[in-house]
C-alpha atoms as a PDB file:
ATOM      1  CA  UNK A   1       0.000   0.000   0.000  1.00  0.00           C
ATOM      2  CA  UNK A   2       3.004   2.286   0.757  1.00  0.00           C
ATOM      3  CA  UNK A   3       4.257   2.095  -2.580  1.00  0.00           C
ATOM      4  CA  UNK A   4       1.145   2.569  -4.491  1.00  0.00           C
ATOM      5  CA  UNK A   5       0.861   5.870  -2.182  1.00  0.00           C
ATOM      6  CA  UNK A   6       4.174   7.250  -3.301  1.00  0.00           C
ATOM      7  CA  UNK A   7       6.248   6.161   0.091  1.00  0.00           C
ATOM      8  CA  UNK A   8       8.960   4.034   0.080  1.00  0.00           C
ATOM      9  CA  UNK A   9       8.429   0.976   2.077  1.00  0.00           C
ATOM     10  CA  UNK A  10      11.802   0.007   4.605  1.00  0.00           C
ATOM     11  CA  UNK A  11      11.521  -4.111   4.959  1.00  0.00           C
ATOM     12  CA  UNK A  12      13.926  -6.374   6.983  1.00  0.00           C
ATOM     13  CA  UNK A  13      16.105  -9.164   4.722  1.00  0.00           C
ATOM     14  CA  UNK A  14      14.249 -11.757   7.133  1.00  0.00           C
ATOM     15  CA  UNK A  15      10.306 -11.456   6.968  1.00  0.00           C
ATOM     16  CA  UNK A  16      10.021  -8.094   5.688  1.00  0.00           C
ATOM     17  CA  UNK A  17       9.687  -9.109   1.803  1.00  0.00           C
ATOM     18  CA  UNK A  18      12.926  -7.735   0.528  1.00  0.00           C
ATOM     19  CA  UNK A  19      11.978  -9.340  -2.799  1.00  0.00           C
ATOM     20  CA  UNK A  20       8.987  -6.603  -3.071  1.00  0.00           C
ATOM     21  CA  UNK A  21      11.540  -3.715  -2.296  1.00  0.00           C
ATOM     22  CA  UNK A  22      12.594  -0.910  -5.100  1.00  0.00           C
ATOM     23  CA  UNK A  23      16.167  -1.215  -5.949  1.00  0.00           C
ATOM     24  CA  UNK A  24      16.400   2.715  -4.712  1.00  0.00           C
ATOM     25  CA  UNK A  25      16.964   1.266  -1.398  1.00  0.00           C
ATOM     26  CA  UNK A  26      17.640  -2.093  -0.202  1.00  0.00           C
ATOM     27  CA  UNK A  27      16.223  -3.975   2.457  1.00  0.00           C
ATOM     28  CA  UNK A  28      17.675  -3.815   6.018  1.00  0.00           C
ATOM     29  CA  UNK A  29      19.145  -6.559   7.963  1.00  0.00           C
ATOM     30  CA  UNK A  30      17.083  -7.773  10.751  1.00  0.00           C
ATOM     31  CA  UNK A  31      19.583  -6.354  13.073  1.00  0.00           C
ATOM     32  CA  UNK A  32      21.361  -4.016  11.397  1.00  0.00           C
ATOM     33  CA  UNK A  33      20.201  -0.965  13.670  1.00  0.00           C
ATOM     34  CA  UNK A  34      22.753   0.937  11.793  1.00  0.00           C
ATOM     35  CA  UNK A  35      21.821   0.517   8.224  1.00  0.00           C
ATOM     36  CA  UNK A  36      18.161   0.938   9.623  1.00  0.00           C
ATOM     37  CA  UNK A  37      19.267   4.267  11.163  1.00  0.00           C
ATOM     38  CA  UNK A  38      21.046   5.589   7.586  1.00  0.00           C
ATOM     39  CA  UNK A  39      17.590   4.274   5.971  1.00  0.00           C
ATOM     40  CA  UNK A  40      15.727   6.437   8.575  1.00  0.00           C
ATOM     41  CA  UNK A  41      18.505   9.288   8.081  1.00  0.00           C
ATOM     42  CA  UNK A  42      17.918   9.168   4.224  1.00  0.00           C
ATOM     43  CA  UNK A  43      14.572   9.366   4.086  1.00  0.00           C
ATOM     44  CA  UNK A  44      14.392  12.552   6.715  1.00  0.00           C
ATOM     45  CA  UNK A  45      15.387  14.537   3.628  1.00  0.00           C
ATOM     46  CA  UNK A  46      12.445  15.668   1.753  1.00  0.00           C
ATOM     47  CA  UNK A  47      14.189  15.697  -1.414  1.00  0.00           C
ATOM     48  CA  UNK A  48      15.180  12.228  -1.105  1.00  0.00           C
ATOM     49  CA  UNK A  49      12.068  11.312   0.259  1.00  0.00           C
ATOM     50  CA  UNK A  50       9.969  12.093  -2.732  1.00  0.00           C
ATOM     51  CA  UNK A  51      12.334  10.995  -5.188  1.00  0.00           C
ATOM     52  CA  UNK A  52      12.310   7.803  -3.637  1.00  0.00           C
ATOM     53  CA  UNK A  53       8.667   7.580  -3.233  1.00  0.00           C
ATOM     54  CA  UNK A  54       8.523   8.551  -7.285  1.00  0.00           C
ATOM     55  CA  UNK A  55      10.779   5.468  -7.624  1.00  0.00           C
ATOM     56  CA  UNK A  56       8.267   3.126  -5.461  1.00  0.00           C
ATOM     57  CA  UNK A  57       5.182   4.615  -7.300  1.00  0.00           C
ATOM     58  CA  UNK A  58       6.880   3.454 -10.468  1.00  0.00           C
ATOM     59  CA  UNK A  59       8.273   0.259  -9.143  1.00  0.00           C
ATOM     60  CA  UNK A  60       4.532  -0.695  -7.812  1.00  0.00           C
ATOM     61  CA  UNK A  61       2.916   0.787 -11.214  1.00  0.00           C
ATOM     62  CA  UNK A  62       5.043  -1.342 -13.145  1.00  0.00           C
ATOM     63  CA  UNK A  63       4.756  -4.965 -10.820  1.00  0.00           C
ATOM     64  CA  UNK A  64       1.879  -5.068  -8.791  1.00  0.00           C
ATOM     65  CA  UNK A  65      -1.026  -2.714 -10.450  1.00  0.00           C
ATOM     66  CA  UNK A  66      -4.451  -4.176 -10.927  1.00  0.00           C
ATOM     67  CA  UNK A  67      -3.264  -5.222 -14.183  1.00  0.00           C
ATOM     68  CA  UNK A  68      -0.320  -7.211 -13.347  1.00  0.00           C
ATOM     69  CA  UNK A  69      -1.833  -9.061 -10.661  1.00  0.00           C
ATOM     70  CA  UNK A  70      -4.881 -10.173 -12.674  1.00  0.00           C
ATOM     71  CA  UNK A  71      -2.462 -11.188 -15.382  1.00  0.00           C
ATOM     72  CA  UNK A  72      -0.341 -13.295 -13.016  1.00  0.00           C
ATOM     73  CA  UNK A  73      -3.631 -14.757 -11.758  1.00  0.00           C
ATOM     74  CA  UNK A  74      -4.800 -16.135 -14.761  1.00  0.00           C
ATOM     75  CA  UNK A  75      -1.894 -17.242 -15.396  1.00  0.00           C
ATOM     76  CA  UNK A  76      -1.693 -19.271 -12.464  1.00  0.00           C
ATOM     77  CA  UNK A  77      -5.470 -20.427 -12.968  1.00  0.00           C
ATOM     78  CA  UNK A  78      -4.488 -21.286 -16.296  1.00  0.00           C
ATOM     79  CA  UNK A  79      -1.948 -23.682 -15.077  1.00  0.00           C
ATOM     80  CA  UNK A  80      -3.988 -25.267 -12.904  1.00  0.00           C
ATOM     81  CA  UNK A  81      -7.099 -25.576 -14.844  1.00  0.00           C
END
């Protein structure tokens, strides 16, 4: 939901979906408090916040719009029907 709002999502490498995660910023290791405080530290800029939120807009535009996901759907249906 994050992404489809424009915010960039911070998810752990364990749990967190790091596979869903923009390439504009990584996941964060489950306890790497200080690559979680950089994250934190990065996104405290407004400049860097919206470009980053552009780039999770996009991301989620491009992967998981309405589109996409009924695509991959049928798809799956498909290869189970």
């Amino acid at each position: 939901m994050s992404m489809q709002l424009g915010v960039m999502p911070l998810v752990s490498d364990r749990g967190g979906l790091p596979e869903y995660q923009p390439q504009e910023l990584r996941s964060v290791g489950a306890d790497d408090t200080t690559g979680l405080a950089t994250a934190f530290d990065a996104l405290a800029d407004p400049a860097v916040a919206a470009r980053l939120g552009a780039a999770a807009a996009r991301h989620y535009a491009q992967r998981f719009a309405v589109d996409h996901a009924a695509d991959r759907l049928l798809d799956v249906i498909g290869c189970v029907y």
